[in-house]
PDB file of N, CA and C in Angstrom:
ATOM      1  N   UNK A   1     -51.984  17.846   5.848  1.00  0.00           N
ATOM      2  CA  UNK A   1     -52.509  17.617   4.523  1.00  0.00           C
ATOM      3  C   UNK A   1     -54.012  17.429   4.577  1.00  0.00           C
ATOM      4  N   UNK A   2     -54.613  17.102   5.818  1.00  0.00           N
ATOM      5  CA  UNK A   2     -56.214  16.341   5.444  1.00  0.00           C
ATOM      6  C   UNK A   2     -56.626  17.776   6.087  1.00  0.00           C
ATOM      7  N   UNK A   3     -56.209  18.486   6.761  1.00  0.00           N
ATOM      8  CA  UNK A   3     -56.595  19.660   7.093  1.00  0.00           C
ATOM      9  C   UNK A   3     -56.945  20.774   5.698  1.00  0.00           C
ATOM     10  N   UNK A   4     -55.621  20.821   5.042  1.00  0.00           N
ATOM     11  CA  UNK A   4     -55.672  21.821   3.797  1.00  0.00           C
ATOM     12  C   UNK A   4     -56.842  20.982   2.775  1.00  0.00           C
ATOM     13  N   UNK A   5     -57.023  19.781   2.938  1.00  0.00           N
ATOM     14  CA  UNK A   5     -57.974  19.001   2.130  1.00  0.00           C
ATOM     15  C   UNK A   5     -59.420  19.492   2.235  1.00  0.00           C
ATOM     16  N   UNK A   6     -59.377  19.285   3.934  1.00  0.00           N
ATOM     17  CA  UNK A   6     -61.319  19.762   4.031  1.00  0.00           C
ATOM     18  C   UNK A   6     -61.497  20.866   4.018  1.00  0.00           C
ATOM     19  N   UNK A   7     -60.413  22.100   4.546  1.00  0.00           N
ATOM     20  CA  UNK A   7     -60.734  23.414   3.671  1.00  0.00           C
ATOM     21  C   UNK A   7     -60.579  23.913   2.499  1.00  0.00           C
ATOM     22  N   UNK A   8     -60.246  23.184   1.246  1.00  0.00           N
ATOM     23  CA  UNK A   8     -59.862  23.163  -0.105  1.00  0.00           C
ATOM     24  C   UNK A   8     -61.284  22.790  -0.450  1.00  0.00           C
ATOM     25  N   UNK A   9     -62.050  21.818  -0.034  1.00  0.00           N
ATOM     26  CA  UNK A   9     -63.213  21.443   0.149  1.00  0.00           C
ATOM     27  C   UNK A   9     -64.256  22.186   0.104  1.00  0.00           C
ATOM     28  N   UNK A  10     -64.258  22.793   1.527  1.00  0.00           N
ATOM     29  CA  UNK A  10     -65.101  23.560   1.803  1.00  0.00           C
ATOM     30  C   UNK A  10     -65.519  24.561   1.527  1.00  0.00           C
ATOM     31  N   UNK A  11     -64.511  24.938   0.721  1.00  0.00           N
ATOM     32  CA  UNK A  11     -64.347  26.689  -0.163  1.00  0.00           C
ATOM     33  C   UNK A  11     -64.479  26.422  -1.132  1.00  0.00           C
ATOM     34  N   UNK A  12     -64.290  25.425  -1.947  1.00  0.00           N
ATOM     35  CA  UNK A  12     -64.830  24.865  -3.196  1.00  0.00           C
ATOM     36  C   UNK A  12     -66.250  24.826  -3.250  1.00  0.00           C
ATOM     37  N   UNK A  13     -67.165  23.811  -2.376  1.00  0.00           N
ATOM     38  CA  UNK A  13     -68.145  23.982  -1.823  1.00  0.00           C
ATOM     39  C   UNK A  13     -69.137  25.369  -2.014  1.00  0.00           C
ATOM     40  N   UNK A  14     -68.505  25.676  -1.389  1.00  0.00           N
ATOM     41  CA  UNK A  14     -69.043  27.372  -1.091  1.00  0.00           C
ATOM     42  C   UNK A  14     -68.900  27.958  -2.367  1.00  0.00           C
ATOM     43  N   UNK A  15     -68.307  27.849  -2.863  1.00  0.00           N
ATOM     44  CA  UNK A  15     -68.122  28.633  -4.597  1.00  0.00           C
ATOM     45  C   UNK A  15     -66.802  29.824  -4.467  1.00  0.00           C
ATOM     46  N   UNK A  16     -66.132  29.598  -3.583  1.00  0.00           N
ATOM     47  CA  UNK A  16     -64.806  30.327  -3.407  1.00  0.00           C
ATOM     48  C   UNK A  16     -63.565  29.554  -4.514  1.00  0.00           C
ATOM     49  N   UNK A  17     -62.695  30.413  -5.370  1.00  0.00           N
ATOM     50  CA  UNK A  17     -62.007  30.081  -6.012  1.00  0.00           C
ATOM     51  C   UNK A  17     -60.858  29.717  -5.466  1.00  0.00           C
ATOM     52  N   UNK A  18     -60.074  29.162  -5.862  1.00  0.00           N
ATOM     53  CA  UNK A  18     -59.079  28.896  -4.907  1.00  0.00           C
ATOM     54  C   UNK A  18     -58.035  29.846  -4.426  1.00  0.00           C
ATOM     55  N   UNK A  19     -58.067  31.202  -5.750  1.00  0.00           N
ATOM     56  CA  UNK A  19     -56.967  32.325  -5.214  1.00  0.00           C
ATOM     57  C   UNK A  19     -57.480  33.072  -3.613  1.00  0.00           C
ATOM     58  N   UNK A  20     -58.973  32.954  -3.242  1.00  0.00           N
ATOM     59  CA  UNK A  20     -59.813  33.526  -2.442  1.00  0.00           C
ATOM     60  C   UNK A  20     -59.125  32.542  -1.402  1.00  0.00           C
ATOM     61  N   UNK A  21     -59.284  31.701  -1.288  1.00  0.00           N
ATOM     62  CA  UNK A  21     -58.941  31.084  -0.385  1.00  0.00           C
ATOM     63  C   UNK A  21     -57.215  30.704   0.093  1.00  0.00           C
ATOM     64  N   UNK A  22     -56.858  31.125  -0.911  1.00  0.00           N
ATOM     65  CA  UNK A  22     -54.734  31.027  -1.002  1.00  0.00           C
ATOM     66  C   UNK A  22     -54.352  31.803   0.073  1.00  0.00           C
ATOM     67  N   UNK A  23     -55.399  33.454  -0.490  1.00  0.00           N
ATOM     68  CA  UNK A  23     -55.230  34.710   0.108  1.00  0.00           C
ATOM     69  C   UNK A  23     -55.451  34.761   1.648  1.00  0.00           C
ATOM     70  N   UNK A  24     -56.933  33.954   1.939  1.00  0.00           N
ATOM     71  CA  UNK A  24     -57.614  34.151   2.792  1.00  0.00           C
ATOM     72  C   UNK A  24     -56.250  33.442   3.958  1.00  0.00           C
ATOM     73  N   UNK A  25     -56.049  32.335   3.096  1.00  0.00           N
ATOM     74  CA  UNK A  25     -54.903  31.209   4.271  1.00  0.00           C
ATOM     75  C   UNK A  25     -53.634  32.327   4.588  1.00  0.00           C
ATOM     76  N   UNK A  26     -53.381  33.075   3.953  1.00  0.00           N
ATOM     77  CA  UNK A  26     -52.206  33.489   4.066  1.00  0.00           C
ATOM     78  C   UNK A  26     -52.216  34.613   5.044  1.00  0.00           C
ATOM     79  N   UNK A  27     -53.336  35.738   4.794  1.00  0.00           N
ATOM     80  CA  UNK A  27     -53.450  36.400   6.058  1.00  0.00           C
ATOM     81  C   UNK A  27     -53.799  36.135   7.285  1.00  0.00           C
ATOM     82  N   UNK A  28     -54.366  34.719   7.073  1.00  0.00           N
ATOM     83  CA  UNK A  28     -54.425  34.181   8.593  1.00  0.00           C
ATOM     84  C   UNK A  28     -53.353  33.781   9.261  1.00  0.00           C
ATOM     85  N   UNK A  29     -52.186  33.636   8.427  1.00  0.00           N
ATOM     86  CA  UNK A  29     -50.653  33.070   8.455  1.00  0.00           C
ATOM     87  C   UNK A  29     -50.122  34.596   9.116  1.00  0.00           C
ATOM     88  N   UNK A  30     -50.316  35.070   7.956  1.00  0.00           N
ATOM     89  CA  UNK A  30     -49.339  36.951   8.669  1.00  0.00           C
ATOM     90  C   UNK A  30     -50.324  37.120   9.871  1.00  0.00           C
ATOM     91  N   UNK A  31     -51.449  36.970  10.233  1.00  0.00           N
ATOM     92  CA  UNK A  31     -52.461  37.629  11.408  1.00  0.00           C
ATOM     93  C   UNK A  31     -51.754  36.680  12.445  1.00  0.00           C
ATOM     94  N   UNK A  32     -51.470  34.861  12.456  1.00  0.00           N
ATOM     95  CA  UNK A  32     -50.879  34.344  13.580  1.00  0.00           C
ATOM     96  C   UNK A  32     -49.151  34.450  13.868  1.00  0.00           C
ATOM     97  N   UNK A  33     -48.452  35.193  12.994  1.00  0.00           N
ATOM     98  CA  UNK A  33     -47.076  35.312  13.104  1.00  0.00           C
ATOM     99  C   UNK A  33     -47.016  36.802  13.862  1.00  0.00           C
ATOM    100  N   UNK A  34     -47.966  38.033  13.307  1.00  0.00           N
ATOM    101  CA  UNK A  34     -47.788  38.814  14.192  1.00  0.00           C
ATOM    102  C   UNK A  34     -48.385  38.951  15.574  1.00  0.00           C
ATOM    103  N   UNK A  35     -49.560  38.020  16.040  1.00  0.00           N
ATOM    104  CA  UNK A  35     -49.595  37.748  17.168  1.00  0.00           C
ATOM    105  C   UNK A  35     -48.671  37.187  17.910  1.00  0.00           C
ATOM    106  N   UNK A  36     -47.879  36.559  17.632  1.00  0.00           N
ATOM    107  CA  UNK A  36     -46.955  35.634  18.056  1.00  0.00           C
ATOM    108  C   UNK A  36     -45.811  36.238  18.355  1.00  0.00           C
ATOM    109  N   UNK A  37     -45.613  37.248  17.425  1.00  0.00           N
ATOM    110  CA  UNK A  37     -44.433  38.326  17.462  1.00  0.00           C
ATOM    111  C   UNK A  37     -44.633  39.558  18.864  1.00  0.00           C
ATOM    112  N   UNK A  38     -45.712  39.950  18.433  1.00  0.00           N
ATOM    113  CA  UNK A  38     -46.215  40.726  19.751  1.00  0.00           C
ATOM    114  C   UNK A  38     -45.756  40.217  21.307  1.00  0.00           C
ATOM    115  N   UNK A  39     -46.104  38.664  21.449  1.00  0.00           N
ATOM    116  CA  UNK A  39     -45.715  37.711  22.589  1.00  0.00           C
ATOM    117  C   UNK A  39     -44.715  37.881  22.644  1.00  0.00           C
ATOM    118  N   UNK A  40     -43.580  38.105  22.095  1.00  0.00           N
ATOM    119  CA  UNK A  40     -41.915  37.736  22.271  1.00  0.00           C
ATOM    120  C   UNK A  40     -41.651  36.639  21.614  1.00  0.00           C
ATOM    121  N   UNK A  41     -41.867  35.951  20.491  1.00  0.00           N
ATOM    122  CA  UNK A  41     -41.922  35.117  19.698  1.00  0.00           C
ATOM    123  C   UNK A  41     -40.990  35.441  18.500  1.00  0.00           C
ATOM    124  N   UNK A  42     -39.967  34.321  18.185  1.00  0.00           N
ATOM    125  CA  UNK A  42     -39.371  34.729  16.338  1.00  0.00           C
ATOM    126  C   UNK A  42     -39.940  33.244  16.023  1.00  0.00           C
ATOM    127  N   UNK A  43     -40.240  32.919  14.634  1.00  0.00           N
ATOM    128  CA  UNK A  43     -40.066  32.115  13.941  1.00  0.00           C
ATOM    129  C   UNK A  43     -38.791  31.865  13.654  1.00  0.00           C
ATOM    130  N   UNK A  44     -38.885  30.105  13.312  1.00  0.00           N
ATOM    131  CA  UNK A  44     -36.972  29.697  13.246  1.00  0.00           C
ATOM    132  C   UNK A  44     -37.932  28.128  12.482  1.00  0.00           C
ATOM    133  N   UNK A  45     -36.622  27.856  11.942  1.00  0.00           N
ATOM    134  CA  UNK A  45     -36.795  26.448  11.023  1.00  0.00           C
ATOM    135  C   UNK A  45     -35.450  25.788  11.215  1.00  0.00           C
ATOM    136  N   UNK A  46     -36.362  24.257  11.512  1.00  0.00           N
ATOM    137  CA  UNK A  46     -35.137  23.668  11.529  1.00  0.00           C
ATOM    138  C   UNK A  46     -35.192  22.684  10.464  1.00  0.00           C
ATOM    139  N   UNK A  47     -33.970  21.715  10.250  1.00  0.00           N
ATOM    140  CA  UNK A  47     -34.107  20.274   9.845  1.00  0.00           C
ATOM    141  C   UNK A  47     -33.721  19.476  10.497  1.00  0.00           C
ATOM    142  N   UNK A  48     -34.618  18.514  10.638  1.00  0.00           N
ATOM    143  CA  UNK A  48     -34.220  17.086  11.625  1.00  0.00           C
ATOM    144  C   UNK A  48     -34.227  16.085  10.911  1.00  0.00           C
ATOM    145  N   UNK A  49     -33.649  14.749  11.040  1.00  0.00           N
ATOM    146  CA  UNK A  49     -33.550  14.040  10.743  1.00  0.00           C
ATOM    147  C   UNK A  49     -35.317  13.275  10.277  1.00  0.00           C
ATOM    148  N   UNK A  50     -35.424  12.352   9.032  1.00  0.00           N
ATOM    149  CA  UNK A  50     -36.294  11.826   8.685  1.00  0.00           C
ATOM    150  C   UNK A  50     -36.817  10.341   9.480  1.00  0.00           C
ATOM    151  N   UNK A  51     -37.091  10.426  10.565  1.00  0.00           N
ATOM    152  CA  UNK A  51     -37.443   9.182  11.214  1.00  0.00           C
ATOM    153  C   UNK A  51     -38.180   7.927  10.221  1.00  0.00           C
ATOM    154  N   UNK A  52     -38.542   8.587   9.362  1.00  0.00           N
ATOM    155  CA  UNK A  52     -39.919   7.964   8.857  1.00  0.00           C
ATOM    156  C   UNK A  52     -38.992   6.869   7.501  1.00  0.00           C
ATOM    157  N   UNK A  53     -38.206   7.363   7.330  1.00  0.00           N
ATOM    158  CA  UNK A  53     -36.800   7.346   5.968  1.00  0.00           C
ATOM    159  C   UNK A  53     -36.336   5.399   6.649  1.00  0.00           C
ATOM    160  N   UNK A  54     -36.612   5.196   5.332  1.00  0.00           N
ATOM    161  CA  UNK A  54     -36.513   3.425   5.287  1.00  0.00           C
ATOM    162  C   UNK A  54     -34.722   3.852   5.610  1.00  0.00           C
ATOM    163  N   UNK A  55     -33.429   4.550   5.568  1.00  0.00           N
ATOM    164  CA  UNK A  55     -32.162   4.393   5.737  1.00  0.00           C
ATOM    165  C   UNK A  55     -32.402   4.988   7.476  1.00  0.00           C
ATOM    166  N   UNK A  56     -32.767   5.660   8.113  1.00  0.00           N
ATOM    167  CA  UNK A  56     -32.575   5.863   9.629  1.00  0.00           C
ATOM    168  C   UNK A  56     -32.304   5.115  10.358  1.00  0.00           C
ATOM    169  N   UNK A  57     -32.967   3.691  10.362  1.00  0.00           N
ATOM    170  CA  UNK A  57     -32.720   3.253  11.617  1.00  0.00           C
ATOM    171  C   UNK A  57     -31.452   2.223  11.428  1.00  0.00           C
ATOM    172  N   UNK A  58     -31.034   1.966   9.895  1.00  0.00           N
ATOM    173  CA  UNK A  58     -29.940   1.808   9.393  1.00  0.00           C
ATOM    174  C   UNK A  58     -28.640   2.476   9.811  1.00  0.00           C
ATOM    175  N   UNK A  59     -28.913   3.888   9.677  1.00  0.00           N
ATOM    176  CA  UNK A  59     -28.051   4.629   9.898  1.00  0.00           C
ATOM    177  C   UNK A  59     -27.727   4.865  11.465  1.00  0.00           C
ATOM    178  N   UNK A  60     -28.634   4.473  12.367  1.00  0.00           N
ATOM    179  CA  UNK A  60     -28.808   4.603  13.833  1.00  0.00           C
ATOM    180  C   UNK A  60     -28.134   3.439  14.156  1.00  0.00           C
ATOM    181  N   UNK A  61     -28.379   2.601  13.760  1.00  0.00           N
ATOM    182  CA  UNK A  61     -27.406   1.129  13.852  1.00  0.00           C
ATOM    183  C   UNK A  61     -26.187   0.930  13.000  1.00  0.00           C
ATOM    184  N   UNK A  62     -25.520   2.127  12.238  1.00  0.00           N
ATOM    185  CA  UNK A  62     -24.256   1.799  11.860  1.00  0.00           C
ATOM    186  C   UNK A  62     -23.640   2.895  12.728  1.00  0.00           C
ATOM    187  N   UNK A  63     -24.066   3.601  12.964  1.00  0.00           N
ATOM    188  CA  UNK A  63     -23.452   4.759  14.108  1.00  0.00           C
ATOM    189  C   UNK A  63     -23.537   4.113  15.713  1.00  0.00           C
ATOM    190  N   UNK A  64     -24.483   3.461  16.331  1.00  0.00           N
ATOM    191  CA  UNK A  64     -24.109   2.849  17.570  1.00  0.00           C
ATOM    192  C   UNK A  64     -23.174   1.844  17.098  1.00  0.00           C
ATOM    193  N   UNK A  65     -22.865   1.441  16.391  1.00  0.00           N
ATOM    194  CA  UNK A  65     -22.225   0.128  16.436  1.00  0.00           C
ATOM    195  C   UNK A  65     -20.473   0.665  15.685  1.00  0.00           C
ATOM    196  N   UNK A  66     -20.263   1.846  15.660  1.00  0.00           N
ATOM    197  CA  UNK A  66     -19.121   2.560  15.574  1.00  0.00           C
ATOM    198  C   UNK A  66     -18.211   2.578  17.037  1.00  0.00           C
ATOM    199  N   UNK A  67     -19.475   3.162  17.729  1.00  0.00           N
ATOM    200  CA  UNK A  67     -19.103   3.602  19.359  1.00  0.00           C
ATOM    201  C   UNK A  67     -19.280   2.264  19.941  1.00  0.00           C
ATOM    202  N   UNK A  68     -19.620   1.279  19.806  1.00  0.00           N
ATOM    203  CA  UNK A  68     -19.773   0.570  21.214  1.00  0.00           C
ATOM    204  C   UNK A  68     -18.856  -0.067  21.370  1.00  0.00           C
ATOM    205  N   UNK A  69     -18.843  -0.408  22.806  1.00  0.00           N
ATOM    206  CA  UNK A  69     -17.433  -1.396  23.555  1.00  0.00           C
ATOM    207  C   UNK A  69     -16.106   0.397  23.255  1.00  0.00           C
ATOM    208  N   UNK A  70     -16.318   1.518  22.792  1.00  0.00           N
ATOM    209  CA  UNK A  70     -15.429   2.523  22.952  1.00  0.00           C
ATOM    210  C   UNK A  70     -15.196   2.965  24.571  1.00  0.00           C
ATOM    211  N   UNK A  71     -13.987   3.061  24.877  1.00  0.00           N
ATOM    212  CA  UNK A  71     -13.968   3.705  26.170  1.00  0.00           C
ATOM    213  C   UNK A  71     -14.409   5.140  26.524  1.00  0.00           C
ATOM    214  N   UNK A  72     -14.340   5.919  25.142  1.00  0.00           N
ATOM    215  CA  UNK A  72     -14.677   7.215  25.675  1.00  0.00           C
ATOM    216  C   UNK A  72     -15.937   7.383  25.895  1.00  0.00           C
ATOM    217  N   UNK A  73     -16.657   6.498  25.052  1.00  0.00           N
ATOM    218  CA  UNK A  73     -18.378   6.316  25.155  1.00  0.00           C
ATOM    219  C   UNK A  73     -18.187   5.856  26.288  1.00  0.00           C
ATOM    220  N   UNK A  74     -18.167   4.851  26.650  1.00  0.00           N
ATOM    221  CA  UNK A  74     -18.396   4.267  27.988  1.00  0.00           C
ATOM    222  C   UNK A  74     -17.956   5.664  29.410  1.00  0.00           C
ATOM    223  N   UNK A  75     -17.520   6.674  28.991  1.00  0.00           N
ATOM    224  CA  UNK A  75     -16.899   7.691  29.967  1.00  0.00           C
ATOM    225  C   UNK A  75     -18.503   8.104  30.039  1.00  0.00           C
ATOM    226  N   UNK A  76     -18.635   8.426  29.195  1.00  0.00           N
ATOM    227  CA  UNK A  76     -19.716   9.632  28.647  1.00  0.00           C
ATOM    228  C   UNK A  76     -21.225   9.042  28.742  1.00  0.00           C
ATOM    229  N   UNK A  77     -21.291   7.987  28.729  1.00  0.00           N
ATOM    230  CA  UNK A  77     -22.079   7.215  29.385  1.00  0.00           C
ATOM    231  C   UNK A  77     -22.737   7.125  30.906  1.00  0.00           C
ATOM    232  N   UNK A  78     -21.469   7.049  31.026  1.00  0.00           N
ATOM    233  CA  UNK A  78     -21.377   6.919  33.209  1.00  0.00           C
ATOM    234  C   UNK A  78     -21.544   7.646  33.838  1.00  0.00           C
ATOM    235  N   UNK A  79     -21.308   9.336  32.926  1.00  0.00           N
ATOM    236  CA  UNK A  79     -21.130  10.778  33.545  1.00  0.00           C
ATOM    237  C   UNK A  79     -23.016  11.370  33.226  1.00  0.00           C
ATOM    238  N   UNK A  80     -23.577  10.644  32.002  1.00  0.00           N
ATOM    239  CA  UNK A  80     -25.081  11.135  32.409  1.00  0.00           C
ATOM    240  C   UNK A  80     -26.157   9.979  32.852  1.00  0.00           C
ATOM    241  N   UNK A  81     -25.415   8.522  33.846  1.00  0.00           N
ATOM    242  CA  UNK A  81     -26.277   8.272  34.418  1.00  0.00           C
ATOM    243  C   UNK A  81     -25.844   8.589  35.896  1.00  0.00           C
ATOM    244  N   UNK A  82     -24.861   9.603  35.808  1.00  0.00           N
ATOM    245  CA  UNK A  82     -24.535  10.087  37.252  1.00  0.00           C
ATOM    246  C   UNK A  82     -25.303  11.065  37.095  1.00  0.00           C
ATOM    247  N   UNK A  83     -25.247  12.083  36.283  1.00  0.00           N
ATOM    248  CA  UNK A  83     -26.120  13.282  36.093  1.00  0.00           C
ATOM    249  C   UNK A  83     -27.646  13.114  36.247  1.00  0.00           C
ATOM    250  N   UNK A  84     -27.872  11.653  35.798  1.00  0.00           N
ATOM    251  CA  UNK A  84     -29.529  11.491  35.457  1.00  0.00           C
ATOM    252  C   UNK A  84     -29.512  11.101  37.286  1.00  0.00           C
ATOM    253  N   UNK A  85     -29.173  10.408  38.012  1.00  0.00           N
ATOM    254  CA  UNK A  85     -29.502  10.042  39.530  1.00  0.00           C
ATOM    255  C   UNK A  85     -29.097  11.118  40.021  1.00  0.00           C
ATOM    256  N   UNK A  86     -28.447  12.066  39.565  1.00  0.00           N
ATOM    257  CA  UNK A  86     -28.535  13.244  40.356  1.00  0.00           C
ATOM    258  C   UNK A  86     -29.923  14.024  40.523  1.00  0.00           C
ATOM    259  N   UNK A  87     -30.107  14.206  39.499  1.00  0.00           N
ATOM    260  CA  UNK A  87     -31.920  14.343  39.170  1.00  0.00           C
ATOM    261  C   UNK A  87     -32.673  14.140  39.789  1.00  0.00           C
ATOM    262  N   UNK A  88     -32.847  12.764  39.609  1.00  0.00           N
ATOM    263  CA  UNK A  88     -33.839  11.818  40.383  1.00  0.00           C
ATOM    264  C   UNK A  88     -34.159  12.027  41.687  1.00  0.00           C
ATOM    265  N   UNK A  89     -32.808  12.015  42.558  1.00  0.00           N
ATOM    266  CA  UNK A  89     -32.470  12.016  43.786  1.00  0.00           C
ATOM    267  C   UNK A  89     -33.484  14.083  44.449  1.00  0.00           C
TER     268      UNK A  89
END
């Protein structure tokens, strides 16, 4: 956001309208997607969870507290700090 700010700015500044500059952003968008494409590159989108979201860490603490003291957790547990000292080692 403070990025699109100081060039919203700066092209204002300059006496560029803002469609000049919409345009200008956008072929710089198609100019870095087909470089990228050239590389062996696809674009992909994901959604992740909202860390930032006043319910997460709510929700992170009604979901551990589903599993714990579970035996199968406790399996699944044991099998990646065997995996993780396998690592290490």
């Amino acid at each position: 956001m403070l990025y699109y700010m100081l060039y919203y700015t700066n092209n204002m500044a300059e006496g560029n309208s803002m469609g000049k500059s919409q345009n200008q952003a956008r072929e710089n968008v198609s100019r870095y997607r087909d470089k990228m494409r050239t590389q062996g590159f696809r674009p992909i989108q994901i959604w992740v969870p909202d860390t930032r979201s006043p319910t997460f860490a709510e929700e992170c603490r009604r979901q551990s507290l589903l599993i714990s003291n579970d035996a199968a957790e406790e399996s699944v547990l044991g099998e990646l700090d065997a995996a993780a000292r396998d690592i290490e080692d």
